[in-house]
N, C-alpha and C. Protein backbone atom coordinates (compact mmCIF):
# COMPACT_ATOMS: atom_id res chain seq x y z
N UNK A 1 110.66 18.66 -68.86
CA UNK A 1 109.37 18.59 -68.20
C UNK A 1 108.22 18.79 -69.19
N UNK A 2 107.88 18.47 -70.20
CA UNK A 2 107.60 18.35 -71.19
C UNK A 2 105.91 17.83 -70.96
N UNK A 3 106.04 16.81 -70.18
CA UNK A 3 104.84 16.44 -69.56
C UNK A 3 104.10 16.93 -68.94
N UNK A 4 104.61 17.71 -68.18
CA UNK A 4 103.84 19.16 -67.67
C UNK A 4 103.82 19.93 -68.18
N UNK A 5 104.32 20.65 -69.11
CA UNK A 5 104.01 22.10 -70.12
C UNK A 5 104.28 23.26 -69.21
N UNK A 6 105.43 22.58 -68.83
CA UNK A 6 106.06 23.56 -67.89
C UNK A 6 107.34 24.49 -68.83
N UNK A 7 107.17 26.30 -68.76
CA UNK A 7 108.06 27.12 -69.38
C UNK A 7 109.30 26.32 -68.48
N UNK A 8 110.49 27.41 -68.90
CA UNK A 8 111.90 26.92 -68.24
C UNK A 8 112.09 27.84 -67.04
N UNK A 9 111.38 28.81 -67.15
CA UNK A 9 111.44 29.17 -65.84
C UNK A 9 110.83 28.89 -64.49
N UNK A 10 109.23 28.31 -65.00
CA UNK A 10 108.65 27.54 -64.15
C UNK A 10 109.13 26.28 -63.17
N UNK A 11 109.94 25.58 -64.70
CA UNK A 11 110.68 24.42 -63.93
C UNK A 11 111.56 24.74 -62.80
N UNK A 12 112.29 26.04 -62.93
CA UNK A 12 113.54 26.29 -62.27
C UNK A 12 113.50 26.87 -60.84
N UNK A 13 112.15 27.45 -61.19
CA UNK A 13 111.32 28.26 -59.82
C UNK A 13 110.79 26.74 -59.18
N UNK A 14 110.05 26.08 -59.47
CA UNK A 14 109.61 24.93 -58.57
C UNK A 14 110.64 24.01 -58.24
N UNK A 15 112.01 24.03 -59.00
CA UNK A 15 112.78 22.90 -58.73
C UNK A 15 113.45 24.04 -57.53
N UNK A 16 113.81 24.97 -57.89
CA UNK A 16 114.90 25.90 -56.46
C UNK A 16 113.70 25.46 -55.12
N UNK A 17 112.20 25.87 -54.94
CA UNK A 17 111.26 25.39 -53.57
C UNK A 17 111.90 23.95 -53.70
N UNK A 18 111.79 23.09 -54.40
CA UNK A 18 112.10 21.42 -53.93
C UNK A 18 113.33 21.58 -52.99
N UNK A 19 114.23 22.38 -53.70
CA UNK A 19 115.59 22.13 -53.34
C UNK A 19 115.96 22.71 -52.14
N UNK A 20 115.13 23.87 -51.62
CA UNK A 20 115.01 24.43 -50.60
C UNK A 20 114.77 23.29 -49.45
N UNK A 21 113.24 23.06 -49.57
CA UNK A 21 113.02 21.93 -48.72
C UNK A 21 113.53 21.12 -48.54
N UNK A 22 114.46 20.43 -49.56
CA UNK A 22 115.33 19.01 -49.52
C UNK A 22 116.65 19.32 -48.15
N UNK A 23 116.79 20.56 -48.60
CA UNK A 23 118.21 20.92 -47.86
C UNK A 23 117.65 21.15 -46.61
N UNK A 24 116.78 21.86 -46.25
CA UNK A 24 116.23 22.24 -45.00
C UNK A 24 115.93 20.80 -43.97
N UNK A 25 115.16 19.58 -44.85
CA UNK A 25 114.94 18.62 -44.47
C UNK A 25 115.93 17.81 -44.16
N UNK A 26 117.46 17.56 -44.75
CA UNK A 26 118.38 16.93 -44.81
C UNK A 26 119.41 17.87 -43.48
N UNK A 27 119.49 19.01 -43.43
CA UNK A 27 119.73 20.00 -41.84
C UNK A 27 119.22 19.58 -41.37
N UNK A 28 117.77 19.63 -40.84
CA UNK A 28 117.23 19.07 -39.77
C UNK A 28 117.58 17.90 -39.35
N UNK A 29 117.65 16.51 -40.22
CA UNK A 29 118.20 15.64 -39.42
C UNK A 29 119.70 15.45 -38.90
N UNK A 30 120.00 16.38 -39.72
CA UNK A 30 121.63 15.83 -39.41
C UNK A 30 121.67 16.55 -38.13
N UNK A 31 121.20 17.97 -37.91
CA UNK A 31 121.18 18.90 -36.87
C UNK A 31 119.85 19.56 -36.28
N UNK A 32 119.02 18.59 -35.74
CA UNK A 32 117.65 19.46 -35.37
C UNK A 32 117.47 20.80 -34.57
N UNK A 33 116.40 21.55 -35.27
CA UNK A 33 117.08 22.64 -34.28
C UNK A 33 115.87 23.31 -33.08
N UNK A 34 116.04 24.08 -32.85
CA UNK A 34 115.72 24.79 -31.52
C UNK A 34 114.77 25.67 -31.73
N UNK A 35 113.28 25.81 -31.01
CA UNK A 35 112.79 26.99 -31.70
C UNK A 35 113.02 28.16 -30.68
N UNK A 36 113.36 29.56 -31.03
CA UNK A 36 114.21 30.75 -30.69
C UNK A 36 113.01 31.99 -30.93
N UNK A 37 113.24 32.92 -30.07
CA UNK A 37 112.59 34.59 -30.62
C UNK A 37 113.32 35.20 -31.44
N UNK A 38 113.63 35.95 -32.15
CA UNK A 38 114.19 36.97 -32.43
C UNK A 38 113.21 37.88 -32.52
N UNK A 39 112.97 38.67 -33.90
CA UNK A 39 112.30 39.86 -33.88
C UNK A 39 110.69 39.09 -34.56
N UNK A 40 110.78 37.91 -34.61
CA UNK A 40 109.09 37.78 -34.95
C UNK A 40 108.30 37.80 -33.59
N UNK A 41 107.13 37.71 -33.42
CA UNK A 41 106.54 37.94 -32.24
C UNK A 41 106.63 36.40 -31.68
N UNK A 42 106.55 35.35 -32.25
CA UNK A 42 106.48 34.01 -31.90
C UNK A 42 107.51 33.37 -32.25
N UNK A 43 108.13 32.38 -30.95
CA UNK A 43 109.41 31.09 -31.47
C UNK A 43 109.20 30.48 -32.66
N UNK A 44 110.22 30.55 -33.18
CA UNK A 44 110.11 29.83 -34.10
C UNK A 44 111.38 28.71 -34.49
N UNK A 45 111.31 27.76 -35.34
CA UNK A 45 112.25 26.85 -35.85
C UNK A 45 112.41 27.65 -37.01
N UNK A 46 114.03 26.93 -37.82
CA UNK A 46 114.15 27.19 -38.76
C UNK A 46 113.18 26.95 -40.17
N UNK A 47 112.62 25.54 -40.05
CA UNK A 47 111.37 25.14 -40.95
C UNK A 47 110.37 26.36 -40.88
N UNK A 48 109.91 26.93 -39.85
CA UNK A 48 108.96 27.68 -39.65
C UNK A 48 109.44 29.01 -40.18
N UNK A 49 110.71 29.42 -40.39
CA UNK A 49 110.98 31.16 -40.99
C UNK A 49 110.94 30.34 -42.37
N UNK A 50 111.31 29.36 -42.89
CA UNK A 50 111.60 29.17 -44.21
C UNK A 50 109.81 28.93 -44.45
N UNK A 51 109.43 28.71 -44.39
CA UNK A 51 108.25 28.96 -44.54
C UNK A 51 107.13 30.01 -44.54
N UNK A 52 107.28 31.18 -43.51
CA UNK A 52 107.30 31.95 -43.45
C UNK A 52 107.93 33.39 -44.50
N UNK A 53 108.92 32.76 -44.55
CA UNK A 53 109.54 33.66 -46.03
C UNK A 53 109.35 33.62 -47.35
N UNK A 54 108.95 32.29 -47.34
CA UNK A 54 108.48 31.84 -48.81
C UNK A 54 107.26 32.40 -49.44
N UNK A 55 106.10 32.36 -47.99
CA UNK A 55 104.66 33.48 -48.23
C UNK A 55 104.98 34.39 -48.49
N UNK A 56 106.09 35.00 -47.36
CA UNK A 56 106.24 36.51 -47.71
C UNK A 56 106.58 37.16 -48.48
N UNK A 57 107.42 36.69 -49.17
CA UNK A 57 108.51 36.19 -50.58
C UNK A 57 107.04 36.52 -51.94
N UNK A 58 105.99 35.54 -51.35
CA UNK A 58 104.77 35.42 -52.49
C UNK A 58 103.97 36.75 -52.86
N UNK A 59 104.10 37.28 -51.29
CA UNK A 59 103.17 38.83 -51.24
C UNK A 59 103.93 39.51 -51.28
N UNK A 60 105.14 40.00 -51.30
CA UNK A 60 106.60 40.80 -51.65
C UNK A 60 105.95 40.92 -53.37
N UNK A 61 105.92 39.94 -54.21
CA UNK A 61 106.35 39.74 -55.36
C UNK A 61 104.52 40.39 -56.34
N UNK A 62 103.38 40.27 -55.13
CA UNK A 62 102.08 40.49 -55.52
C UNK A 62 102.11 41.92 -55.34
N UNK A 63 102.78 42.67 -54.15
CA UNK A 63 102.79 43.77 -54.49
C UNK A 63 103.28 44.49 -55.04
N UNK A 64 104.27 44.03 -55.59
CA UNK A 64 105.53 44.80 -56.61
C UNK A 64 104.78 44.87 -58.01
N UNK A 65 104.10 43.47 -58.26
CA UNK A 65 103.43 43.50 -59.50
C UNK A 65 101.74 44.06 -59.47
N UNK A 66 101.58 44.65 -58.42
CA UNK A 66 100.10 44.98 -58.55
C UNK A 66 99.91 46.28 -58.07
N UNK A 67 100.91 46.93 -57.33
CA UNK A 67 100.64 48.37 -56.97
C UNK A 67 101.82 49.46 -57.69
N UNK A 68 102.79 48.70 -58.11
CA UNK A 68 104.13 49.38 -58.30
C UNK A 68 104.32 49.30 -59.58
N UNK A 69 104.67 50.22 -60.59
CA UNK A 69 105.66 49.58 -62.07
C UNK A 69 107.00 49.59 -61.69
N UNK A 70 107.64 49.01 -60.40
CA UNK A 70 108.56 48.43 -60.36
C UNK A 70 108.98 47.28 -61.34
N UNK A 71 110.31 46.66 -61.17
CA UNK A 71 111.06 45.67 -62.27
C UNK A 71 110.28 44.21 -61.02
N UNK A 72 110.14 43.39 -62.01
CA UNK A 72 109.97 42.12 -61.00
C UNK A 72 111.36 41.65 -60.37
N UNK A 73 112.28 42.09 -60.97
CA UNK A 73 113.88 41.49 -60.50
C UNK A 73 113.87 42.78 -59.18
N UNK A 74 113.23 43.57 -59.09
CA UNK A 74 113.81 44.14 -57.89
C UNK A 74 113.08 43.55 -56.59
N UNK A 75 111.64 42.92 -57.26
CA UNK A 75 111.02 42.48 -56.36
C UNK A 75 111.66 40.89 -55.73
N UNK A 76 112.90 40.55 -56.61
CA UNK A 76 112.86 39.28 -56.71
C UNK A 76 114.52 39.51 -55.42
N UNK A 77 114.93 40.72 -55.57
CA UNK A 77 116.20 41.34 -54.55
C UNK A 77 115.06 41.73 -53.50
N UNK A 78 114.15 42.64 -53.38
CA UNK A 78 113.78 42.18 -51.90
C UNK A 78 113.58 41.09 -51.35
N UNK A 79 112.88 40.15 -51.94
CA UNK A 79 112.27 39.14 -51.32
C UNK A 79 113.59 38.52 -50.86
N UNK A 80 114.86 38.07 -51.60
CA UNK A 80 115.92 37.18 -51.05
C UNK A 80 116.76 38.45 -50.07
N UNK A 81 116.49 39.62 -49.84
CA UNK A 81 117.26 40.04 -48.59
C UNK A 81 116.16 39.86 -47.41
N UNK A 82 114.69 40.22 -47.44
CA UNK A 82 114.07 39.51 -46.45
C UNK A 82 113.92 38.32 -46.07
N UNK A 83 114.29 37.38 -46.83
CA UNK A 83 114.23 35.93 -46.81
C UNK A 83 115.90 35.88 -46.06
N UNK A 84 117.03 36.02 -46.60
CA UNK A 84 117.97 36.19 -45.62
C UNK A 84 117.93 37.09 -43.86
N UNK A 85 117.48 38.33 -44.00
CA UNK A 85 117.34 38.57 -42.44
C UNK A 85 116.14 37.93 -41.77
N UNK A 86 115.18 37.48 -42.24
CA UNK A 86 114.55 36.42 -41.64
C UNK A 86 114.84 35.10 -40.71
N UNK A 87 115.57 34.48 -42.05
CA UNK A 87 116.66 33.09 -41.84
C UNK A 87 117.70 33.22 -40.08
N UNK A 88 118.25 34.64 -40.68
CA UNK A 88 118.80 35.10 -39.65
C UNK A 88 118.40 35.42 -38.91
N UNK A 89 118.08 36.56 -37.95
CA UNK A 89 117.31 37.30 -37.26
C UNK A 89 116.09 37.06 -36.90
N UNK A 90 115.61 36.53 -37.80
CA UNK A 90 113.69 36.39 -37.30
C UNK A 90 113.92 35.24 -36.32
């Protein structure tokens, strides 16, 4: 990616969101789904928690690095266990 002046981690972080969406998009058609309650206050579809998690995922990672001298890798284990009980549960 050279053309973009993109580090290697940059690439890998924007290619995992592509790949997210690709898969999410390629589920949906094969299996559209249903929007459900769980513990968010509003129905939601699966598109809509994955989306939802991804912000949250963003401000998970702003506050780890702006209020905490936490490790960013721990911020990077919360965000994918809230992003999993989300997926799930939310």
């Amino acid at each position: 990616m050279e053309w973009m002046v993109w580090t290697t981690p940059t690439m890998l972080f924007f290619s995992a969101i592509a790949a997210m969406l690709a898969g999410m998009t390629a589920w949906e058609v094969a299996s559209p789904s249903i929007e459900r309650k769980g513990f968010l206050p509003i129905a939601t579809t699966r598109g809509d928690r994955l989306f939802i998690g991804l912000l949250s995922a963003a401000y998970i990672h702003l506050l780890v690095v702006g209020f905490t001298p936490l490790s960013i890798w721990i911020a990077l284990g919360a965000s994918i266990l809230w992003m999993l009980a989300l997926m799930r549960w939310g």
